[in-house]
PDB file of N, CA and C in Angstrom:
ATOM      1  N   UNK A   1      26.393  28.853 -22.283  1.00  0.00           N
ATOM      2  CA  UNK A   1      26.583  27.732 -21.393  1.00  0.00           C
ATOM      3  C   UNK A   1      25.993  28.047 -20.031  1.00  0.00           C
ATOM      4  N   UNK A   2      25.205  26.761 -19.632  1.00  0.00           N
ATOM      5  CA  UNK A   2      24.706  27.722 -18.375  1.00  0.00           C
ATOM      6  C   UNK A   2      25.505  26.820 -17.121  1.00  0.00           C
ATOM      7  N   UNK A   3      25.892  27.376 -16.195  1.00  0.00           N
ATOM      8  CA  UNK A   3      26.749  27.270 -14.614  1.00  0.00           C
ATOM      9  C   UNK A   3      25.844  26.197 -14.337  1.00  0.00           C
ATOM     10  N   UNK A   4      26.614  25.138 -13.869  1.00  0.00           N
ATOM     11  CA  UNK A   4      26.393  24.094 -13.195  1.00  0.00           C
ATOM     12  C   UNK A   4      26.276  24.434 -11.754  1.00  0.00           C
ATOM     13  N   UNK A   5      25.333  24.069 -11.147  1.00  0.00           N
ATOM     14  CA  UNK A   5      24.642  24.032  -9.920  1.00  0.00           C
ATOM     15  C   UNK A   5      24.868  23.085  -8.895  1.00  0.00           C
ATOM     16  N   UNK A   6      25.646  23.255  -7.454  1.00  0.00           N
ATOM     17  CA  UNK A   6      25.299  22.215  -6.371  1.00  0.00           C
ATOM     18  C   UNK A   6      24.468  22.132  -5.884  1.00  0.00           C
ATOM     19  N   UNK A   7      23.992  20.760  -5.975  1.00  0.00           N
ATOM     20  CA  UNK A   7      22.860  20.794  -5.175  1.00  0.00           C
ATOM     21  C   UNK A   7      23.157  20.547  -3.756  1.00  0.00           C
ATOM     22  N   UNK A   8      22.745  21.563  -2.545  1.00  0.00           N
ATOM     23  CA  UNK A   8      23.185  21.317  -1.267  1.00  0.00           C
ATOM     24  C   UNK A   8      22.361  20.219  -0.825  1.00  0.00           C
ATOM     25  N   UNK A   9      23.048  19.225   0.189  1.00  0.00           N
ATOM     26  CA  UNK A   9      22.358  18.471   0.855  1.00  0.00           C
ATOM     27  C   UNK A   9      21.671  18.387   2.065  1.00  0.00           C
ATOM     28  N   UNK A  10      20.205  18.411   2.665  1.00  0.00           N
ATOM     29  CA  UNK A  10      19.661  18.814   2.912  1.00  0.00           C
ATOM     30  C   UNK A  10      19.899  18.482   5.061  1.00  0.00           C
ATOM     31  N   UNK A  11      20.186  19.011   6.033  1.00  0.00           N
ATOM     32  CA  UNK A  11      20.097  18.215   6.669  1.00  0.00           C
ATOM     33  C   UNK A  11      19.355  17.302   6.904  1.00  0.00           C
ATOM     34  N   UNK A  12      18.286  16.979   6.946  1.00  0.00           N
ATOM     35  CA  UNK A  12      17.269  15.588   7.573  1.00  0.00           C
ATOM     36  C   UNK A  12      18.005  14.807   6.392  1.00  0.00           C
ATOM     37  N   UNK A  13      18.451  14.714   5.867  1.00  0.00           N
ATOM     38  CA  UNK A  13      19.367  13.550   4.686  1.00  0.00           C
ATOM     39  C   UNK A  13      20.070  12.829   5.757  1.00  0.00           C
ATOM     40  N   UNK A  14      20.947  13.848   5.771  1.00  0.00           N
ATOM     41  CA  UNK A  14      22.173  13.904   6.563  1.00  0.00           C
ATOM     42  C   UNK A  14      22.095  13.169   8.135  1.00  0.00           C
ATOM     43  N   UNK A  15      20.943  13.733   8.558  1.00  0.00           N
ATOM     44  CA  UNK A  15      20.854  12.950  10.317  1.00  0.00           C
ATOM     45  C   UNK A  15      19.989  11.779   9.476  1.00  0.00           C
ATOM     46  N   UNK A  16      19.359  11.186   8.687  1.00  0.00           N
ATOM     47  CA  UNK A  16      18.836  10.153   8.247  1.00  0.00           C
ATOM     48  C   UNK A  16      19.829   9.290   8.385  1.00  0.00           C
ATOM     49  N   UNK A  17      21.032   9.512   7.478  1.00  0.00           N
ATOM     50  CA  UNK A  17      21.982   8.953   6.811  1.00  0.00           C
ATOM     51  C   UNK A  17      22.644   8.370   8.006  1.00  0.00           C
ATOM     52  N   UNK A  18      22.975   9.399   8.866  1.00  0.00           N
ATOM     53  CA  UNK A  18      23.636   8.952   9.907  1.00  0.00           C
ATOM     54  C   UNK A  18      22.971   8.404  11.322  1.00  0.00           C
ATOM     55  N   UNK A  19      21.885   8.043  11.129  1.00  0.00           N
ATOM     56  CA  UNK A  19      21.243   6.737  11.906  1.00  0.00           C
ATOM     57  C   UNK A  19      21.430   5.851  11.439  1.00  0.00           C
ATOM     58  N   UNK A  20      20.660   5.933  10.370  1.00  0.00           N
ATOM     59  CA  UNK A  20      21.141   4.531   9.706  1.00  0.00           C
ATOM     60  C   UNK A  20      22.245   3.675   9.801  1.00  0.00           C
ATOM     61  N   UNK A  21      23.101   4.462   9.711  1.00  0.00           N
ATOM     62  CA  UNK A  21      24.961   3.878  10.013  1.00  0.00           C
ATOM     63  C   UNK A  21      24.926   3.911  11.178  1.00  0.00           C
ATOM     64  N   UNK A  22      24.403   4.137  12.419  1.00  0.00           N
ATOM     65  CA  UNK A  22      24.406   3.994  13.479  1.00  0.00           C
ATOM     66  C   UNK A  22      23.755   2.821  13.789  1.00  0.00           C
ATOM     67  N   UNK A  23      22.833   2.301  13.309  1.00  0.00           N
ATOM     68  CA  UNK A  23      21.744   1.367  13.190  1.00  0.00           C
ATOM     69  C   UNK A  23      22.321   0.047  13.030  1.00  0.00           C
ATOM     70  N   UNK A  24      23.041   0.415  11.857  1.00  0.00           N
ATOM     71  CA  UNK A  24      24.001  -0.604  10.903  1.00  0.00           C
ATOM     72  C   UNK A  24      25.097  -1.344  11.850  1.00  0.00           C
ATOM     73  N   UNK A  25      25.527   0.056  12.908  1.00  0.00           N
ATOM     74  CA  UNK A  25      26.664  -0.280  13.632  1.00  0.00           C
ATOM     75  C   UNK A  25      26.336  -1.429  14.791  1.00  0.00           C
ATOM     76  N   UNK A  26      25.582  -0.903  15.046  1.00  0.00           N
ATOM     77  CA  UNK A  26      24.741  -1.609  16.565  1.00  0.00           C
ATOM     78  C   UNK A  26      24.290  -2.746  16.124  1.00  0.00           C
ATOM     79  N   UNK A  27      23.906  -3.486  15.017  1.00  0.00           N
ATOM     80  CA  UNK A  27      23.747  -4.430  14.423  1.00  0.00           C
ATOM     81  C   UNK A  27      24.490  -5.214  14.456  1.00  0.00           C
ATOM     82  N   UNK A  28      25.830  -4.900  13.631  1.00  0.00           N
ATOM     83  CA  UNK A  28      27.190  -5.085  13.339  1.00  0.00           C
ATOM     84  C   UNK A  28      27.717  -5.826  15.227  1.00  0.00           C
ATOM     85  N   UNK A  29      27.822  -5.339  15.871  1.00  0.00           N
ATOM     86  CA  UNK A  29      27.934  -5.634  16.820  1.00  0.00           C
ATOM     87  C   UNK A  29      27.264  -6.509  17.872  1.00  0.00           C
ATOM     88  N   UNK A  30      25.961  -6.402  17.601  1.00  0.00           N
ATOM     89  CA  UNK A  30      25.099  -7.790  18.264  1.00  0.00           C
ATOM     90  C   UNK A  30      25.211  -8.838  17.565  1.00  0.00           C
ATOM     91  N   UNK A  31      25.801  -8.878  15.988  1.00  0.00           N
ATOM     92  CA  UNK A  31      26.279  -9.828  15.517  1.00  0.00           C
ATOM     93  C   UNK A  31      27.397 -10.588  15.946  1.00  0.00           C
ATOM     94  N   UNK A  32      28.516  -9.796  16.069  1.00  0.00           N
ATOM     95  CA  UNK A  32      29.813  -9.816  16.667  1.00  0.00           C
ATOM     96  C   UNK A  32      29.642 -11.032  18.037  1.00  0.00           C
ATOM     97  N   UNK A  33      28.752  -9.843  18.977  1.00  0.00           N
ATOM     98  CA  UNK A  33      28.881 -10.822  19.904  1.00  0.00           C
ATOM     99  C   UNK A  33      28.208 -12.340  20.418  1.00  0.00           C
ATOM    100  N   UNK A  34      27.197 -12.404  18.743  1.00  0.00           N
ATOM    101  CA  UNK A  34      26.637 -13.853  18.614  1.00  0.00           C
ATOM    102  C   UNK A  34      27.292 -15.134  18.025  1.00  0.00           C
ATOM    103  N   UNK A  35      28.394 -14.387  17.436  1.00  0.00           N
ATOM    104  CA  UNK A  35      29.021 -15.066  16.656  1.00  0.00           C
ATOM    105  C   UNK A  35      30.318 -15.326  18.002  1.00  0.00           C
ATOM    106  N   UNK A  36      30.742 -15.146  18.602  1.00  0.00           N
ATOM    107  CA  UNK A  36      31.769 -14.999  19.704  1.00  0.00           C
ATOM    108  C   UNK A  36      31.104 -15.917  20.532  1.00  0.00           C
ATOM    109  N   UNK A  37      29.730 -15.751  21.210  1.00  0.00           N
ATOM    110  CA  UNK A  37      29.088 -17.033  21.734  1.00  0.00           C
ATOM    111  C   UNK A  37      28.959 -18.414  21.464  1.00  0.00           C
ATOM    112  N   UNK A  38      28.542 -18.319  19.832  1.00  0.00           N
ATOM    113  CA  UNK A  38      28.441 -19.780  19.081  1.00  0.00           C
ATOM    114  C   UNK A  38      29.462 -19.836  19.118  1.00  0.00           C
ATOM    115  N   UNK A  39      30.817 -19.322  18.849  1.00  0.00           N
ATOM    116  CA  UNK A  39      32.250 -20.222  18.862  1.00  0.00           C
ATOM    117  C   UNK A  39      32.435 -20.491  20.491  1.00  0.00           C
ATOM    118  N   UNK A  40      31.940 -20.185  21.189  1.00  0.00           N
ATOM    119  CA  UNK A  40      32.314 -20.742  22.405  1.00  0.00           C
ATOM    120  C   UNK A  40      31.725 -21.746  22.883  1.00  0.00           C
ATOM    121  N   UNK A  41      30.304 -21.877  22.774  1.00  0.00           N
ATOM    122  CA  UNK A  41      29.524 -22.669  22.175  1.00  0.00           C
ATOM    123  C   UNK A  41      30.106 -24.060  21.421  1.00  0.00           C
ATOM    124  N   UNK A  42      30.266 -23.758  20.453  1.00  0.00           N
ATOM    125  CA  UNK A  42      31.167 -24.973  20.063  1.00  0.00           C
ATOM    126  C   UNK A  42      32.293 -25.695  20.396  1.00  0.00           C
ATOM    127  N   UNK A  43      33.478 -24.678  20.947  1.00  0.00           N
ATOM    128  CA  UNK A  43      34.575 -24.987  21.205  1.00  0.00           C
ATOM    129  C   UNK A  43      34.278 -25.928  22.554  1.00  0.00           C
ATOM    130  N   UNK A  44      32.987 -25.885  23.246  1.00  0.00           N
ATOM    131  CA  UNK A  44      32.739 -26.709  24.375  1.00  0.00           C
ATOM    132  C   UNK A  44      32.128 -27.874  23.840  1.00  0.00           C
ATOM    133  N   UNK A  45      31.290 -27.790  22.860  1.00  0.00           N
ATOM    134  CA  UNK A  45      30.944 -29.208  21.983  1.00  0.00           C
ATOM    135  C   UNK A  45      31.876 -29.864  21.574  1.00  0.00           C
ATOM    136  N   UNK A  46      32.821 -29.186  21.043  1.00  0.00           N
ATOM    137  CA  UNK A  46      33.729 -29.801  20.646  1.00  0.00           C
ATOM    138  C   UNK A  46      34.988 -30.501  21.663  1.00  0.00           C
ATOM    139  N   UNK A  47      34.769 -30.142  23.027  1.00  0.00           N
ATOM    140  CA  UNK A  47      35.617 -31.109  23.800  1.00  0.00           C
ATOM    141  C   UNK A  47      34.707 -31.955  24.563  1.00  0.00           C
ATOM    142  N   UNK A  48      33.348 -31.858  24.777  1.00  0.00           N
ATOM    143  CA  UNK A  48      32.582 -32.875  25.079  1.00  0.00           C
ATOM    144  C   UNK A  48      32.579 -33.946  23.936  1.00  0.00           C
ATOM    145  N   UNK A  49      32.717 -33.476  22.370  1.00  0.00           N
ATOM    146  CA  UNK A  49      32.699 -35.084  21.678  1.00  0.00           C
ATOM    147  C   UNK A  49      33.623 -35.090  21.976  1.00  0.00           C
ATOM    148  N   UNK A  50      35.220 -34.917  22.218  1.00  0.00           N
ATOM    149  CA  UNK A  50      36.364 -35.582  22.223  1.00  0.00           C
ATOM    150  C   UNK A  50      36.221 -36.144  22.936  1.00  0.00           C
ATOM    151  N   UNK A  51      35.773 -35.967  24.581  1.00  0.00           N
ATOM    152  CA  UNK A  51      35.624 -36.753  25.623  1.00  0.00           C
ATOM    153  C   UNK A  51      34.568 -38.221  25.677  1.00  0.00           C
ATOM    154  N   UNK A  52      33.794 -37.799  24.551  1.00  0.00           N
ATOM    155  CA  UNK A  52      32.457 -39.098  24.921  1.00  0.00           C
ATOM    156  C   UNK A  52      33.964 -40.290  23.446  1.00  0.00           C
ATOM    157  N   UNK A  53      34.443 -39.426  23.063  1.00  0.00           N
ATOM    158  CA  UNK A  53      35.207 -40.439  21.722  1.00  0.00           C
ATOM    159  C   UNK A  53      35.793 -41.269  22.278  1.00  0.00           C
ATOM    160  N   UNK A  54      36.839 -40.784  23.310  1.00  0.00           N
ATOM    161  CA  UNK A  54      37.608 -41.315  24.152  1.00  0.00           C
ATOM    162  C   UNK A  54      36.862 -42.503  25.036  1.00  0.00           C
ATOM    163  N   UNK A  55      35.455 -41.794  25.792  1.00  0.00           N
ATOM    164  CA  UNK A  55      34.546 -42.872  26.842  1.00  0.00           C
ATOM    165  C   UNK A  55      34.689 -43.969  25.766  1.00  0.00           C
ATOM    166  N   UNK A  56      34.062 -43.520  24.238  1.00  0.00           N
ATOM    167  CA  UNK A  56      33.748 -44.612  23.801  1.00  0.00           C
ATOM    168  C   UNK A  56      34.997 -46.125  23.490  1.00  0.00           C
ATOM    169  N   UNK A  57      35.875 -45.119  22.723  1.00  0.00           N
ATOM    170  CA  UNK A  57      36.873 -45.734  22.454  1.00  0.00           C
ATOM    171  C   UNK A  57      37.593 -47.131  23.729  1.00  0.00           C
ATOM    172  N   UNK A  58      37.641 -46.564  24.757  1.00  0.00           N
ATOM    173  CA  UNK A  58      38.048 -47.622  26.051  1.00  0.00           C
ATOM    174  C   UNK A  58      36.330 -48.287  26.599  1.00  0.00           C
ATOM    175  N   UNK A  59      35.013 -48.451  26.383  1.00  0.00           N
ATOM    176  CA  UNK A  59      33.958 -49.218  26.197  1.00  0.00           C
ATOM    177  C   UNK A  59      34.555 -50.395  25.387  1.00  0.00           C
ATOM    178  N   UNK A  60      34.864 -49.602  24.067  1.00  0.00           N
ATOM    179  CA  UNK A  60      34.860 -51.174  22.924  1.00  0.00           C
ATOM    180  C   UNK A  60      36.379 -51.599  23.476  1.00  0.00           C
ATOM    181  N   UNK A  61      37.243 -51.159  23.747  1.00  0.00           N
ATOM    182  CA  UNK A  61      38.188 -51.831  24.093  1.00  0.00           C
ATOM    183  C   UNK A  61      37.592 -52.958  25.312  1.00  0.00           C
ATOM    184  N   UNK A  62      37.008 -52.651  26.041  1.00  0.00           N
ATOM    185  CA  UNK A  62      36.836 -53.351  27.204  1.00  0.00           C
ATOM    186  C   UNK A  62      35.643 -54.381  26.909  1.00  0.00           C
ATOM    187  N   UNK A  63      34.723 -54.349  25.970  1.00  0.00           N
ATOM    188  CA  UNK A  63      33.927 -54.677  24.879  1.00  0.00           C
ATOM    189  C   UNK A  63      34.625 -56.056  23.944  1.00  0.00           C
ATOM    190  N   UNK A  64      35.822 -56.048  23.524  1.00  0.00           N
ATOM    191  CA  UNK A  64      36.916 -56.868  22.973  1.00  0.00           C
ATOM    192  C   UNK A  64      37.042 -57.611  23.830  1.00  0.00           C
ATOM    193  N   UNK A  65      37.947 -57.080  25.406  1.00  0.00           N
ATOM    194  CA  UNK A  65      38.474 -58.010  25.973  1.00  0.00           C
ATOM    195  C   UNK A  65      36.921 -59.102  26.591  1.00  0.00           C
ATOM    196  N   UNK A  66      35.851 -58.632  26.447  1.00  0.00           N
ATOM    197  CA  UNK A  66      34.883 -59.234  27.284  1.00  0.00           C
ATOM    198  C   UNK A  66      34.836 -60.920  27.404  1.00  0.00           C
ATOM    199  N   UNK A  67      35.396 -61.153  25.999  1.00  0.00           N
ATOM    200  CA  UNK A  67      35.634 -63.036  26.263  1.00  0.00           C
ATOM    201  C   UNK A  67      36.855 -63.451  26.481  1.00  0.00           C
ATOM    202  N   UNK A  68      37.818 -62.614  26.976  1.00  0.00           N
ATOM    203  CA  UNK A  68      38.879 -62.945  27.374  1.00  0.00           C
ATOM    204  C   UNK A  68      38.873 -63.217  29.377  1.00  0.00           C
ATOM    205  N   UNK A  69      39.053 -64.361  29.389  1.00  0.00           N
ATOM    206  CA  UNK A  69      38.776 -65.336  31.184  1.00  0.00           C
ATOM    207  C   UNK A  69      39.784 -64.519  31.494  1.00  0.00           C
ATOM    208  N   UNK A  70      41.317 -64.607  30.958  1.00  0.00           N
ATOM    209  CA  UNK A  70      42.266 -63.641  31.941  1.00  0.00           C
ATOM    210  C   UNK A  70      41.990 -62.081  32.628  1.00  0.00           C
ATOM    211  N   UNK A  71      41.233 -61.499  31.526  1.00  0.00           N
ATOM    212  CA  UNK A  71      40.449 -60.070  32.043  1.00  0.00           C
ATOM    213  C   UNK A  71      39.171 -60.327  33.027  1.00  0.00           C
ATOM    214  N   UNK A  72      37.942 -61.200  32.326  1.00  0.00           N
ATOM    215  CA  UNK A  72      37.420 -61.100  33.508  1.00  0.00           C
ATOM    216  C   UNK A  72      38.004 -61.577  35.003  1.00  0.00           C
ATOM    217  N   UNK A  73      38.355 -62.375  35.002  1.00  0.00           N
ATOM    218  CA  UNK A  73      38.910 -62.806  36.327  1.00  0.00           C
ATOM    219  C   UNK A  73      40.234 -61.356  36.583  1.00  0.00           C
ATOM    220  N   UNK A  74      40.261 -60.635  36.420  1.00  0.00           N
ATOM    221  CA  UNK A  74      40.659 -59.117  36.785  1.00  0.00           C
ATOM    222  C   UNK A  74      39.841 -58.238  37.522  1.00  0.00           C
ATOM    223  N   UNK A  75      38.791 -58.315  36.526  1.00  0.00           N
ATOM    224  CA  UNK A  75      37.740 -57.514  37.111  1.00  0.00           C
ATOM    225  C   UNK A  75      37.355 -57.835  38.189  1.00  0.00           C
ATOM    226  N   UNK A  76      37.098 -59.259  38.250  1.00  0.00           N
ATOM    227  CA  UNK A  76      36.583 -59.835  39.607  1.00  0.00           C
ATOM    228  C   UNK A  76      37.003 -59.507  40.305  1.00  0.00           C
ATOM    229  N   UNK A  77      38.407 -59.637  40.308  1.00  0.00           N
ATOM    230  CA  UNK A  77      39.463 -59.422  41.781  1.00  0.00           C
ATOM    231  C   UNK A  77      39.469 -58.022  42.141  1.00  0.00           C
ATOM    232  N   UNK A  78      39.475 -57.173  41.005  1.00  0.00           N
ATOM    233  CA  UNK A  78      39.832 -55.879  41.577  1.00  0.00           C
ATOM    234  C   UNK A  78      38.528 -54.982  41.669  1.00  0.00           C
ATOM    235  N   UNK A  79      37.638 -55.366  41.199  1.00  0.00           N
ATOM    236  CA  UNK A  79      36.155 -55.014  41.559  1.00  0.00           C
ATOM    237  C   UNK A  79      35.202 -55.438  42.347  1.00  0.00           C
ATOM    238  N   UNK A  80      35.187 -56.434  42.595  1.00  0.00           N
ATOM    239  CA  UNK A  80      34.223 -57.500  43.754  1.00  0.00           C
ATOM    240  C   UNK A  80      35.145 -58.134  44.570  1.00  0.00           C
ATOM    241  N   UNK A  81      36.547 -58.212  44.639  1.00  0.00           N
ATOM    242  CA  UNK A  81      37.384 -58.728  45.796  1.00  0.00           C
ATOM    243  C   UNK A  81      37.308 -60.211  45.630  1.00  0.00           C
ATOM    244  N   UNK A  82      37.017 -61.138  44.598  1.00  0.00           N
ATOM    245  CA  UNK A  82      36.985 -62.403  44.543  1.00  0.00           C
ATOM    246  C   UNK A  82      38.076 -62.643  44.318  1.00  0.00           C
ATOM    247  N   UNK A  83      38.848 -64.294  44.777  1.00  0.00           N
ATOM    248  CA  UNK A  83      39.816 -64.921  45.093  1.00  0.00           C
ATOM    249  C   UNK A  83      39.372 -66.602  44.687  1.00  0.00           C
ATOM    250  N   UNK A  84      40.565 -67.179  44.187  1.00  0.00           N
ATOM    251  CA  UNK A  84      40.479 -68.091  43.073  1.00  0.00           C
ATOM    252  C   UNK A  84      40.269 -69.422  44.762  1.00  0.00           C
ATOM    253  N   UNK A  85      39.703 -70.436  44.402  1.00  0.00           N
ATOM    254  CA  UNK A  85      40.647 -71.377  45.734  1.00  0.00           C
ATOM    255  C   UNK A  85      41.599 -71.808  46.125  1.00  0.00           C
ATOM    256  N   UNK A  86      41.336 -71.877  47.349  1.00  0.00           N
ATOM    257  CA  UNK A  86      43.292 -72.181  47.504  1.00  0.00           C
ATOM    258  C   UNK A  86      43.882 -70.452  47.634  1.00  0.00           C
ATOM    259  N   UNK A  87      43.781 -69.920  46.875  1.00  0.00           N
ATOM    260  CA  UNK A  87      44.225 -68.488  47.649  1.00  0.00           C
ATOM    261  C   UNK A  87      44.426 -67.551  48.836  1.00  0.00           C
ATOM    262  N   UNK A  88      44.500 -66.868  49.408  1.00  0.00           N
ATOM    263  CA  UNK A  88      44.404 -66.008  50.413  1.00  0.00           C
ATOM    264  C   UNK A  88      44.515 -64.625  50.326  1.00  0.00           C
ATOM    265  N   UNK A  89      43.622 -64.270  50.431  1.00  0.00           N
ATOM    266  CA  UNK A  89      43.237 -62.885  50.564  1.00  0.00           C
ATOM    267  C   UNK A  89      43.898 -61.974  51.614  1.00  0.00           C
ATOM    268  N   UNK A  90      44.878 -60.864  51.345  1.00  0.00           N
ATOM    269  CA  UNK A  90      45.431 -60.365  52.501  1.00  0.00           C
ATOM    270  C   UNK A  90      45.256 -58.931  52.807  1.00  0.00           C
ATOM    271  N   UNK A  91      44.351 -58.438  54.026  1.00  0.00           N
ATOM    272  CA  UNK A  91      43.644 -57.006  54.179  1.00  0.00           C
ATOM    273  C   UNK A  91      44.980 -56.242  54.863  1.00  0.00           C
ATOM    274  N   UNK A  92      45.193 -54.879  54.633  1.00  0.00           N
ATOM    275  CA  UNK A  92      46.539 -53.999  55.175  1.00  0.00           C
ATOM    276  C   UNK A  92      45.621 -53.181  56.299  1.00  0.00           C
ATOM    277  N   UNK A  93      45.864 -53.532  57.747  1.00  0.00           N
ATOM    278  CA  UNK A  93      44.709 -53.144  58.662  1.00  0.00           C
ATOM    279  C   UNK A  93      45.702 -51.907  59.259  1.00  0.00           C
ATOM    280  N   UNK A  94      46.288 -51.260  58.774  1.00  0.00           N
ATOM    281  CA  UNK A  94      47.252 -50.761  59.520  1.00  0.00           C
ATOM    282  C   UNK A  94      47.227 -49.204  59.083  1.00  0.00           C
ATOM    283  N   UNK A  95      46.340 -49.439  58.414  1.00  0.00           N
ATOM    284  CA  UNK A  95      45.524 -47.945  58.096  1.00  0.00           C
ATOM    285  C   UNK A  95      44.711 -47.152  58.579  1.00  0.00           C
TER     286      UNK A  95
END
């Protein structure tokens, strides 16, 4: 029977081996922190659509009321200061 033999491993294996995994690591990690960006990234997309949902959502509401005379004549008053006739308009000068 003949004795089984180790085969030693050679260093340049060895410092090969362990760049590589070093390589691997540093990789591993510029990944990390791309992936940490895009979620932040998103998490800000994602409250800019909530916010344009919302813009939109009170548009069509205001969109609805548009043939309603009781709303516009709201707007009027509280946007352009118009007053029906016969009314009176009263300014608080005491400011």
């Amino acid at each position: 029977m003949a004795a089984k033999q180790k085969k030693r491993t050679s260093p340049l294996t060895i410092v090969v081996i362990l760049l590589l995994l070093t390589l691997v690591g540093v990789q591993l990690l510029r990944m990390q922190d791309k992936i940490e960006a895009a979620e932040n990234e998103q998490s800000g997309l994602e409250e800019q659509l909530a916010a344009q949902r919302q813009e939109n959502a009170s548009l069509e509401a205001a969109l609805d009321k548009a043939d309603d005379p009781e709303y516009l004549q709201d707007l009027a008053r509280d946007q352009l200061g118009y007053v029906t006739p016969g009314e009176k308009d009263f300014y608080d000068v005491s400011n």
